[in-house]
Protein backbone atom coordinates (compact mmCIF):
# COMPACT_ATOMS: atom_id res chain seq x y z
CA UNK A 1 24.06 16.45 -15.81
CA UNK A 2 23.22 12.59 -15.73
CA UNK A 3 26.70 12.05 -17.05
CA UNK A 4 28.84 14.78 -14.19
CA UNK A 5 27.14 12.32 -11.50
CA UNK A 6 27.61 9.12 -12.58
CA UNK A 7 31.35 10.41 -12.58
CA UNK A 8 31.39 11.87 -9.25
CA UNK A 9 30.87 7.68 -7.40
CA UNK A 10 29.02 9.14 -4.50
CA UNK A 11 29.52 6.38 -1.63
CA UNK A 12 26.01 5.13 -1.06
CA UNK A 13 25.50 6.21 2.66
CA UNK A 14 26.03 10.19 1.48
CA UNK A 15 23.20 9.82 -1.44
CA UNK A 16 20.82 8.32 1.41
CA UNK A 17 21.24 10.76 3.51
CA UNK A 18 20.88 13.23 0.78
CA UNK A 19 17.84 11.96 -0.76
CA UNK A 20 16.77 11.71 2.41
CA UNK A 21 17.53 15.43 3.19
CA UNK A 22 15.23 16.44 0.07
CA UNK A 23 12.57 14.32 0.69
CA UNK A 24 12.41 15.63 4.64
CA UNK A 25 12.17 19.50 3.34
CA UNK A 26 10.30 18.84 0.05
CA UNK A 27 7.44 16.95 2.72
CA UNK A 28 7.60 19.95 4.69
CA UNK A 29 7.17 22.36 1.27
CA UNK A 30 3.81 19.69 0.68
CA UNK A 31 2.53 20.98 3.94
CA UNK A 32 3.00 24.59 3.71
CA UNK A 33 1.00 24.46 0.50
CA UNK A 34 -2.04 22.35 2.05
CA UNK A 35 -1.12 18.93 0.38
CA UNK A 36 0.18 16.05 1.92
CA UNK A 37 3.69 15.07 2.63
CA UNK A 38 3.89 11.89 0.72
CA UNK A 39 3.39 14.17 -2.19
CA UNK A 40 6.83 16.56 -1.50
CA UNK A 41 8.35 12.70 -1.18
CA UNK A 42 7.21 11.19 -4.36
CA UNK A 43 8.13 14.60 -6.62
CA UNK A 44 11.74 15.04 -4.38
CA UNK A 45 12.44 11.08 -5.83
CA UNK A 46 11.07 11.95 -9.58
CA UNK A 47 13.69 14.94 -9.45
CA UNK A 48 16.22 12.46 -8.38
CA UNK A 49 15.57 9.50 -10.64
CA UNK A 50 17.30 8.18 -13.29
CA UNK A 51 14.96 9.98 -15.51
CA UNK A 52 15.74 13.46 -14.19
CA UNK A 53 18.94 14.01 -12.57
CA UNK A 54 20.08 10.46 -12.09
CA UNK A 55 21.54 11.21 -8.25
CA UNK A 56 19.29 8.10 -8.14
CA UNK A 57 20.04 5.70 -10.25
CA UNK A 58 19.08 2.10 -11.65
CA UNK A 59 22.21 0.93 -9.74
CA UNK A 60 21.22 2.70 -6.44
CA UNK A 61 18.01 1.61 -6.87
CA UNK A 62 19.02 -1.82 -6.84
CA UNK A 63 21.34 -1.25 -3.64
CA UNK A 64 18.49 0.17 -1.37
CA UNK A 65 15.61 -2.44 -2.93
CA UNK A 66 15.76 -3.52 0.69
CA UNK A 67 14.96 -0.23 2.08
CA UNK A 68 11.02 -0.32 0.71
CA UNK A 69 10.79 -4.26 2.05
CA UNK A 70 11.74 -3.44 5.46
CA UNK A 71 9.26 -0.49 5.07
CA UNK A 72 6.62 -2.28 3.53
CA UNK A 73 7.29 -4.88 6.77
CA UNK A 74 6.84 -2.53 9.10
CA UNK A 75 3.57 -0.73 7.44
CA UNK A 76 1.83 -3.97 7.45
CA UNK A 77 2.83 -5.14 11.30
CA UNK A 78 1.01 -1.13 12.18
CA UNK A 79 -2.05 -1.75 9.79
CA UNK A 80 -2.33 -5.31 11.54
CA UNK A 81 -2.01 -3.48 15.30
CA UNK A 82 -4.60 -1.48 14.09
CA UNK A 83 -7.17 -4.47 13.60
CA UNK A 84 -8.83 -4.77 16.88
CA UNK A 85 -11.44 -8.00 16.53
CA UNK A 86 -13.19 -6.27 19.61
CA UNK A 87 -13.85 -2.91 17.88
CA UNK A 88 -14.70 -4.98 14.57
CA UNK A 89 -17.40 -6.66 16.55
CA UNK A 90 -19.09 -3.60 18.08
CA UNK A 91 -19.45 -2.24 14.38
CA UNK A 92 -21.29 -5.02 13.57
CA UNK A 93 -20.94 -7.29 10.20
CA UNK A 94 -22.18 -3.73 8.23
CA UNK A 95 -18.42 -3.07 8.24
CA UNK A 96 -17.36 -6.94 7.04
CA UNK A 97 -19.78 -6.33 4.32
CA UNK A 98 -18.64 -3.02 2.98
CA UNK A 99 -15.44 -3.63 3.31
CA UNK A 100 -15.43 -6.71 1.15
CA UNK A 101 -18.19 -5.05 -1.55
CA UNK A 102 -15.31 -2.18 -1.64
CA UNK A 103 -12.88 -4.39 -2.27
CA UNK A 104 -13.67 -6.99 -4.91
CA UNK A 105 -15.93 -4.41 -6.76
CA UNK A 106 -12.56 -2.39 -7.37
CA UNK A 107 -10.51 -5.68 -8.26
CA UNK A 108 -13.30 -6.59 -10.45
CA UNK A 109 -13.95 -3.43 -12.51
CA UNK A 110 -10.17 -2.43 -12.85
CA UNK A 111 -9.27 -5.82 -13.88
CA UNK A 112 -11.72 -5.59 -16.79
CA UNK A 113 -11.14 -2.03 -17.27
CA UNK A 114 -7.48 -3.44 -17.85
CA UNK A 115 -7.95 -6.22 -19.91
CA UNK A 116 -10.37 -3.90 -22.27
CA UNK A 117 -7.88 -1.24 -23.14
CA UNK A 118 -5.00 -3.54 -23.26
CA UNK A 119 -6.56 -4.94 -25.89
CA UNK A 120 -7.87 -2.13 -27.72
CA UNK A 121 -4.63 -0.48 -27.46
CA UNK A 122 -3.01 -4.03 -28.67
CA UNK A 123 -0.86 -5.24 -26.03
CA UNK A 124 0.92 -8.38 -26.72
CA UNK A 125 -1.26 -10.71 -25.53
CA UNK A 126 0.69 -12.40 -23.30
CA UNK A 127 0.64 -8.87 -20.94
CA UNK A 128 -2.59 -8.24 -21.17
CA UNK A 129 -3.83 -10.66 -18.73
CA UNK A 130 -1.08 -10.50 -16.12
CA UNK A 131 -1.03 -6.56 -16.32
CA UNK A 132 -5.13 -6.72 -15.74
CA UNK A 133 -5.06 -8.70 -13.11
CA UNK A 134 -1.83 -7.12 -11.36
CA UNK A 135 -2.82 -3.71 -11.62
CA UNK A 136 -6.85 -5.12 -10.45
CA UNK A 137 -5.73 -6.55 -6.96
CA UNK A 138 -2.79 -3.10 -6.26
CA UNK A 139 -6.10 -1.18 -6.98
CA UNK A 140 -7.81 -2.64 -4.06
CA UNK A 141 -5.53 -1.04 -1.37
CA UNK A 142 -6.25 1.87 0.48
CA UNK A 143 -3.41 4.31 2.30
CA UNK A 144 -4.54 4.12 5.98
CA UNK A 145 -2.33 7.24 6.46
CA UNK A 146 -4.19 9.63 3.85
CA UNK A 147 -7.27 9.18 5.79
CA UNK A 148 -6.34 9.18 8.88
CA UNK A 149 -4.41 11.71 9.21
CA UNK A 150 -7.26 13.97 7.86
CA UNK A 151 -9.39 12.61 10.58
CA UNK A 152 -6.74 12.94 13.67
CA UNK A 153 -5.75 16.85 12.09
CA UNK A 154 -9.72 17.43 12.47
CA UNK A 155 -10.61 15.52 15.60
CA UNK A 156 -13.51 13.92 13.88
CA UNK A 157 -15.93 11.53 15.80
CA UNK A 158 -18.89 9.85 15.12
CA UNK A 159 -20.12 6.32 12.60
CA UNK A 160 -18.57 7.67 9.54
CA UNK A 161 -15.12 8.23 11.35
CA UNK A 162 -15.36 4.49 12.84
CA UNK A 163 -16.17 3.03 9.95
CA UNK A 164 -13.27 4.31 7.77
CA UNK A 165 -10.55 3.41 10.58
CA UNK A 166 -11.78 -0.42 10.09
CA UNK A 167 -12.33 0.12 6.34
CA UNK A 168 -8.53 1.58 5.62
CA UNK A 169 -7.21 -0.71 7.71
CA UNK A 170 -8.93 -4.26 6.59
CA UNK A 171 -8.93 -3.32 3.22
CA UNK A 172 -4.88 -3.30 2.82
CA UNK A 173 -5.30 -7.04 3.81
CA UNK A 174 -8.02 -8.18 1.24
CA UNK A 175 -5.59 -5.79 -1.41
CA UNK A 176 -2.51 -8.31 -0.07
CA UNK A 177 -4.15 -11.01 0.04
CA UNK A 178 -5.79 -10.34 -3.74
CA UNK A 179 -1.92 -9.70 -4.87
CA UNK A 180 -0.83 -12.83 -3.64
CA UNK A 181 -2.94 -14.85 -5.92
CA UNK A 182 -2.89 -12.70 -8.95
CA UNK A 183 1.25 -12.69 -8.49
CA UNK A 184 1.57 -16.25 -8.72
CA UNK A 185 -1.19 -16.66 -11.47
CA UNK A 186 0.39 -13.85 -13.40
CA UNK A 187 4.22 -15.27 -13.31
CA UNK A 188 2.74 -18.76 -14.53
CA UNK A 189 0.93 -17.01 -17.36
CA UNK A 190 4.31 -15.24 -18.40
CA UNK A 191 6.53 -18.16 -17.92
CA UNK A 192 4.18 -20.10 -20.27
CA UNK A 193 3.03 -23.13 -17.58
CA UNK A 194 -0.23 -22.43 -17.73
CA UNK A 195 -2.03 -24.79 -20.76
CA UNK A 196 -2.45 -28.21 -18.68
CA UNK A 197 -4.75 -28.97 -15.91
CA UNK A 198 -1.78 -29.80 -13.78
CA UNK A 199 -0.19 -26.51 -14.27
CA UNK A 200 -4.00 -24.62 -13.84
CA UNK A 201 -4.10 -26.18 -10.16
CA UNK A 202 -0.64 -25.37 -9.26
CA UNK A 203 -1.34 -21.69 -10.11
CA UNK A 204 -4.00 -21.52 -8.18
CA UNK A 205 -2.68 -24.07 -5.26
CA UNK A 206 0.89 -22.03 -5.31
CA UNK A 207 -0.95 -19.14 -4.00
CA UNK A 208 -3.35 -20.56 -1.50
CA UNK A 209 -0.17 -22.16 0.19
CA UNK A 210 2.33 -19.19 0.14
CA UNK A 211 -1.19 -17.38 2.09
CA UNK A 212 -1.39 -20.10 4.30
CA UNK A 213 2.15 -20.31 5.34
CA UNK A 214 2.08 -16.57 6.08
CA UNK A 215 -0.85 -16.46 8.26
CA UNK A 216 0.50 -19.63 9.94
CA UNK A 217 3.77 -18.24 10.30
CA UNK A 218 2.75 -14.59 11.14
CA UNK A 219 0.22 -15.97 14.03
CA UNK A 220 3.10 -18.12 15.28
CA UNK A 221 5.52 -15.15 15.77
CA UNK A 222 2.69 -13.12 16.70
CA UNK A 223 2.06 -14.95 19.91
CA UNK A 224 5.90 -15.48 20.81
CA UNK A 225 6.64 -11.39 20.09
CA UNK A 226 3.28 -11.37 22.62
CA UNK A 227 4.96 -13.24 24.93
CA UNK A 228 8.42 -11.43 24.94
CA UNK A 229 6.60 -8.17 25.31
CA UNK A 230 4.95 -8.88 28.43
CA UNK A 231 8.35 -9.31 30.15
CA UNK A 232 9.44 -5.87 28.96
CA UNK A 233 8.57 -2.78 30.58
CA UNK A 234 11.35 -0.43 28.65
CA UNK A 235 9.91 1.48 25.80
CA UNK A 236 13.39 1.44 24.44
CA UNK A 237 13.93 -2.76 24.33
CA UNK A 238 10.28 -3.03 22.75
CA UNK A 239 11.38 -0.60 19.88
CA UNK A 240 14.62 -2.64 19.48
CA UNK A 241 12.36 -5.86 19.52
CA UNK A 242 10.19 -4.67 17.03
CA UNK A 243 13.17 -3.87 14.95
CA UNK A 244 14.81 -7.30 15.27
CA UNK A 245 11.72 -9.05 14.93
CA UNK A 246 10.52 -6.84 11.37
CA UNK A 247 14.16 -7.80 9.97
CA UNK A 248 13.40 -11.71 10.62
CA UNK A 249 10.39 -11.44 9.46
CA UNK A 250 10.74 -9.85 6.22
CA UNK A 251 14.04 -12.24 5.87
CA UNK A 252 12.42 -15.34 6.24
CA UNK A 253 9.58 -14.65 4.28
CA UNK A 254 12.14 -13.75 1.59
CA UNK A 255 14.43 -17.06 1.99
CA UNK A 256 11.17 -19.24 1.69
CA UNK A 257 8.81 -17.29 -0.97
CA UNK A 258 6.21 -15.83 1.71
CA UNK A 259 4.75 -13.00 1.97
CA UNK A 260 6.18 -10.86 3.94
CA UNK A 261 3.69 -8.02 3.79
CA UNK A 262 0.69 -10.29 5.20
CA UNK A 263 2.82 -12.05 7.18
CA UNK A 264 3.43 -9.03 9.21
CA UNK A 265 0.20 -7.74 8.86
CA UNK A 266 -0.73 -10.95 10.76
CA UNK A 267 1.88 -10.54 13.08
CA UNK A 268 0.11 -7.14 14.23
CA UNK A 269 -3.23 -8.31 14.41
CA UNK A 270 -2.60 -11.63 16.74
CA UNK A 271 -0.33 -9.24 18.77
CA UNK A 272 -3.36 -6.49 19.28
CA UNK A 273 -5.56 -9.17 19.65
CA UNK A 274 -3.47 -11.19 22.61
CA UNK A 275 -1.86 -8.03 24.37
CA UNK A 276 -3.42 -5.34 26.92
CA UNK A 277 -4.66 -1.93 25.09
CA UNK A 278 -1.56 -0.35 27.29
CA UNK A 279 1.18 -2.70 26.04
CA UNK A 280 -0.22 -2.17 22.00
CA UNK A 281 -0.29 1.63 22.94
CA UNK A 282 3.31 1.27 23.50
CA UNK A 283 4.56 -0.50 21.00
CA UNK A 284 2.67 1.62 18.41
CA UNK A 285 4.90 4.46 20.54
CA UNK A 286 7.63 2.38 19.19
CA UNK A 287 6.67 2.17 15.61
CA UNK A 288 6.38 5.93 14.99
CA UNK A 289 9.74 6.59 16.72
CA UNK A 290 11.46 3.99 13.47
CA UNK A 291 8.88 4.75 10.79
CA UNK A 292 9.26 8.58 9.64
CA UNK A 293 12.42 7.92 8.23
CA UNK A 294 12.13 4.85 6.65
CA UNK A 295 8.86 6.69 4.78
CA UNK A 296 10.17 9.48 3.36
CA UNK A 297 13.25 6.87 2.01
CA UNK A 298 10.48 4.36 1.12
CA UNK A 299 8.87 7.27 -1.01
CA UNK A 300 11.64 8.84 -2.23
CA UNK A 301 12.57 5.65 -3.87
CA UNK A 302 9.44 4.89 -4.82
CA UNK A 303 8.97 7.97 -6.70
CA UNK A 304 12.43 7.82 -8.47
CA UNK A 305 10.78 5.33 -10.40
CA UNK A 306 8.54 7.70 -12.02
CA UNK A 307 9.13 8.61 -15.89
CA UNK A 308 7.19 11.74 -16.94
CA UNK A 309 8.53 10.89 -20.51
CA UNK A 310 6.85 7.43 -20.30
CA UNK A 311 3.20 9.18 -18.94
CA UNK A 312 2.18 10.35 -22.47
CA UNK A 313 2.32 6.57 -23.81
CA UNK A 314 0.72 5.71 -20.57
CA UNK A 315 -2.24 8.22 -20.64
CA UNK A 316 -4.91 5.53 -21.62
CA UNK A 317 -3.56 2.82 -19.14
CA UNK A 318 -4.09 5.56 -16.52
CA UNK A 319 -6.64 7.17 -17.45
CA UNK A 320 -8.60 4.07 -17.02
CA UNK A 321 -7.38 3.28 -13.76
CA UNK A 322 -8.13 6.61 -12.58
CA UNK A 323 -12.00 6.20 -13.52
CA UNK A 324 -12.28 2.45 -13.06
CA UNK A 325 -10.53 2.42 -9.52
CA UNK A 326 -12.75 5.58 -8.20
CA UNK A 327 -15.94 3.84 -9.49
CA UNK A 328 -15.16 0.75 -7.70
CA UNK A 329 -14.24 2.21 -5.04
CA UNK A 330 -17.31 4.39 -4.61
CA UNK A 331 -19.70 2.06 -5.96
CA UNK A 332 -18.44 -1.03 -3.76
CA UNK A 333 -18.59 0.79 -0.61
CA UNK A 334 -22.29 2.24 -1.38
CA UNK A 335 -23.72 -1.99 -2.54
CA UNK A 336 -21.50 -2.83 0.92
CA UNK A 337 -23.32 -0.36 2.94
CA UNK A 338 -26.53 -1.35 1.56
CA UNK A 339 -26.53 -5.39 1.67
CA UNK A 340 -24.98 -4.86 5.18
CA UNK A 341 -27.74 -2.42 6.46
CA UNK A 342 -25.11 0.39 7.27
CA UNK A 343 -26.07 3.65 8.61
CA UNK A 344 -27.66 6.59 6.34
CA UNK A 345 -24.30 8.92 6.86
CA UNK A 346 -22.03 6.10 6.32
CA UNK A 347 -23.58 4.65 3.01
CA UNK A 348 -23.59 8.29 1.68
CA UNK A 349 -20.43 9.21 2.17
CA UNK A 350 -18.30 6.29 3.16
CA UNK A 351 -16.80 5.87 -0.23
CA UNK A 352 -15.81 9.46 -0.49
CA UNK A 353 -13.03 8.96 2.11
CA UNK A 354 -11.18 5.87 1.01
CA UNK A 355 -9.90 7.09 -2.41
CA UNK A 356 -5.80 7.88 -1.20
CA UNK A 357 -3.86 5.06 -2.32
CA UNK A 358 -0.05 5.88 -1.81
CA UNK A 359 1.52 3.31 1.13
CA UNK A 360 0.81 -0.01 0.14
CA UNK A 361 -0.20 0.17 -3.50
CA UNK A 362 3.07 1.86 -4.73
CA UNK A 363 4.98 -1.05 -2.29
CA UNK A 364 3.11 -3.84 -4.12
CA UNK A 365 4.09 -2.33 -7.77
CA UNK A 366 7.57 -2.02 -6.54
CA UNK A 367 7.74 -5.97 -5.81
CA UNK A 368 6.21 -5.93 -9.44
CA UNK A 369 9.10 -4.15 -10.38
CA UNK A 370 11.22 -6.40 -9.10
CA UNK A 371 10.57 -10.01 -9.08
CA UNK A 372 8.97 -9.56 -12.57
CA UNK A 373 11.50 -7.91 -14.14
CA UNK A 374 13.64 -10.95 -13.86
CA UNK A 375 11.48 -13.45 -15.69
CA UNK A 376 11.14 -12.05 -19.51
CA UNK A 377 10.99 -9.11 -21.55
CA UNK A 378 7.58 -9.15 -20.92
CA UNK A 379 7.90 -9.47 -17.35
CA UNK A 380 9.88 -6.38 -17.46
CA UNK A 381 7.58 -4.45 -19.73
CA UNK A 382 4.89 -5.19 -16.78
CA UNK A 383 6.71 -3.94 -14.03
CA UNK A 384 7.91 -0.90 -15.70
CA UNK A 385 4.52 0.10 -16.50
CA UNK A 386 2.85 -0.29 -13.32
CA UNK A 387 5.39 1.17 -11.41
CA UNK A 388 5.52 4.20 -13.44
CA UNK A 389 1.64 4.49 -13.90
CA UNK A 390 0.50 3.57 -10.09
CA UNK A 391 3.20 6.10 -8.93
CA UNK A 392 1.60 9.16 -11.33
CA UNK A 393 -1.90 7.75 -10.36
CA UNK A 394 -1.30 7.59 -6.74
CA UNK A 395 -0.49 11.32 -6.70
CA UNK A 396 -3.43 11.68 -7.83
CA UNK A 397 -5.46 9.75 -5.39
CA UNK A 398 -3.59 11.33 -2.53
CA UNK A 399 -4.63 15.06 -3.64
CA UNK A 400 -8.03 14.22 -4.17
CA UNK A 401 -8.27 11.53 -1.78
CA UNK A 402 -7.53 13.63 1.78
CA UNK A 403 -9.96 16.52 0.07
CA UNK A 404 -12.62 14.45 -0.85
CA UNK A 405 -12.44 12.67 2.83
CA UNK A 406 -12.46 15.89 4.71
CA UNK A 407 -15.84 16.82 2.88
CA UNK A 408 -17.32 13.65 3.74
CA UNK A 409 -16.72 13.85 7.18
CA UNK A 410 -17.94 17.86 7.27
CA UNK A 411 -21.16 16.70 5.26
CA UNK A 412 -21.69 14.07 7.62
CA UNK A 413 -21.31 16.70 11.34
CA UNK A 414 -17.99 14.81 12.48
CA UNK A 415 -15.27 17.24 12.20
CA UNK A 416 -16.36 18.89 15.42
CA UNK A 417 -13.39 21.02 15.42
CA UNK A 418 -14.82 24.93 14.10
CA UNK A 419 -11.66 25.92 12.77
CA UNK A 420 -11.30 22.79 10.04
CA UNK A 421 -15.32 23.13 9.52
CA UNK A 422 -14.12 26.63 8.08
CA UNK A 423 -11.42 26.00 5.87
């Protein structure tokens, strides 16, 4: 089969559309059997991978690696319109507190978890490290859309709902954030300039600066996007301008080695932060007009990269991550709720609904994929593995994650809607 269509040189435009085309009815297959869409995506992309039927292959892969960065661009600019410093504030600093406990108690006990069974597995050592502390800072991110969605599908309202919109949505940022340092530590490690004190600073200085020229340069076009909107009443000219301004973004960042994810994360947040709720209202409008189709592409893609013939070698690796992630995640949000005072609902049930992972997680171990693949063998060894075990994880997470939020919030009295209380 893999061999009839590499013969057939379908032009690149059909193949979108018909990956596209799967993914769209395979989504809608998720539904009808009460799992999420993401999930009809992910499977629809294994089918199509180079490890299955190969309509997808390494080479197409490589023509539409753009297609998850513009994606991944436009994820982060709605996380960051979703970061309201006003809301934050009326939480309180309970919410600061558990969302950084969540967080680093995640990064902290997967990175370990990591660097334990990479070495009693024997990993070259010169992986071990770099894997650990890659696979550590993806495991921080949360997918805003698992949970949400389960809360807008059950009109849920109370603490517990509150506190997971800022949770989901802050957390993504700490996750990016977390990446950007353990990137540039990691590729230092594997190109071997890590043994002087000169190279130790610049590994850790190299980071610090690509963050600080992203939030300098996301805050920058964040006000001047601000401005620009306020002259536009047209819902159709602020779409385009989101569109234009997503595409210079991302390039940028790409021509000067920032990142582009936090950069338009940062974007969103001085833009919900500096514009009326009515103006942020519509441009989120504008967002979900451009963003269905560039998911199911993004996930599609994302879940060609998945090799059930590589899972077997990779049942320890994920198994691990599995275990270690879930604690962390559940632990960190229960020490976060209690050092920060949080409600009795929230601390006993807060953790249960931040568990789905799909979104930016599986975006961060596709730039894995990518920029590591071209430094060594090694380097490639790394980003094959994470892509292929973060994808097969991540369906996990998003079964058990939506399930395992919907229970919280029925537990806690906020689904107020009788029907969803029922099922």
């Amino acid at each position: 089969m893999n061999g009839f269509i590499d013969n057939l040189h379908l032009p690149i435009l059909f193949i979108i559309g018909l990956v596209t085309l799967a993914g769209f009815y395979t989504g809608k297959l998720s539904r009808v059997i009460k799992m999420p869409s993401v999930i009809g995506f992910l499977l629809a992309g294994a089918f199509l991978g180079p490890f299955a039927l190969n309509l997808i292959s390494t080479k197409v892969q490589t023509d539409l690696s753009l297609i998850p960065e513009l994606a991944l661009g436009f994820v982060a600019l709605s996380i960051g319109l979703e970061l309201n410093f006003q809301t934050l504030k009326k939480q309180g600093k309970s919410v600061l507190i558990i969302i950084l406990f969540e967080s680093l108690v995640t990064f902290i006990m997967v990175t370990l978890g990591m660097l334990f069974v990479g070495m009693l597995i024997r990993l070259p050592q010169t992986v071990v490290l770099p894997l650990a502390l890659l696979t550590g800072s993806i495991s921080a991110a949360t997918a805003p859309a698992g949970t949400v969605s389960v809360i807008q599908e059950n009109n849920a309202r109370g603490e517990l709902t509150r506190t997971l919109y800022s949770v989901v949505g802050f957390d993504d940022g700490i996750g990016i954030i977390l990446f950007g340092f353990c990137s540039a530590i990691s590729k230092s490690l594997l190109k071997g300039t890590g043994g002087d004190i000169l190279s130790i600073m610049q590994m850790f200085l190299s980071p610090l600066a690509e963050i600080g020229l992203s939030l300098a340069f996301g805050i920058g076009i964040g006000f001047l996007v601000s401005l620009l909107l306020k002259r536009l009443s047209n819902n159709r000219d602020i779409l385009v301008l989101t569109v234009i301004t997503v595409f210079l973004v991302t390039g940028i960042c790409d021509w000067f080695h920032l990142s582009f994810i936090l950069t338009n994360m940062i974007m969103g947040i001085t833009i919900v932060n500096t514009q009326t709720s009515k103006n942020v209202h519509t441009l989120n409008g504008a967002l979900s007009d451009v963003m269905p189709f560039l998911f199911i592409l993004f996930f599609v893609l994302a879940g060609s990269n998945l090799n059930f013939g590589a899972l077997p070698a990779l049942g320890v690796l994920g198994t691990v991550y599995i275990l270690f992630r879930g604690s962390g995640k559940l632990l960190g949000a229960w020490l976060g709720s209690l050092a920060g005072g949080a409600d009795k609902i929230v601390k006993k049930y807060v953790g249960l609904g931040i568990l789905s992972q799909v979104g930016v997680a599986v975006g961060l171990s596709l730039i894995v994929k990518k920029e590591f693949s071209e430094i060594n063998p090694d380097g490639h060894y790394i980003g094959a593995t994470i892509i292929t075990f973060v994808t097969a994880t991540c369906l996990f997470f998003d079964v058990i994650g939506p399930i395992l939020t919907k229970h919280a919030l029925v537990k806690a009295g906020e689904i107020t809607n009788s029907k969803s209380n029922k099922n």
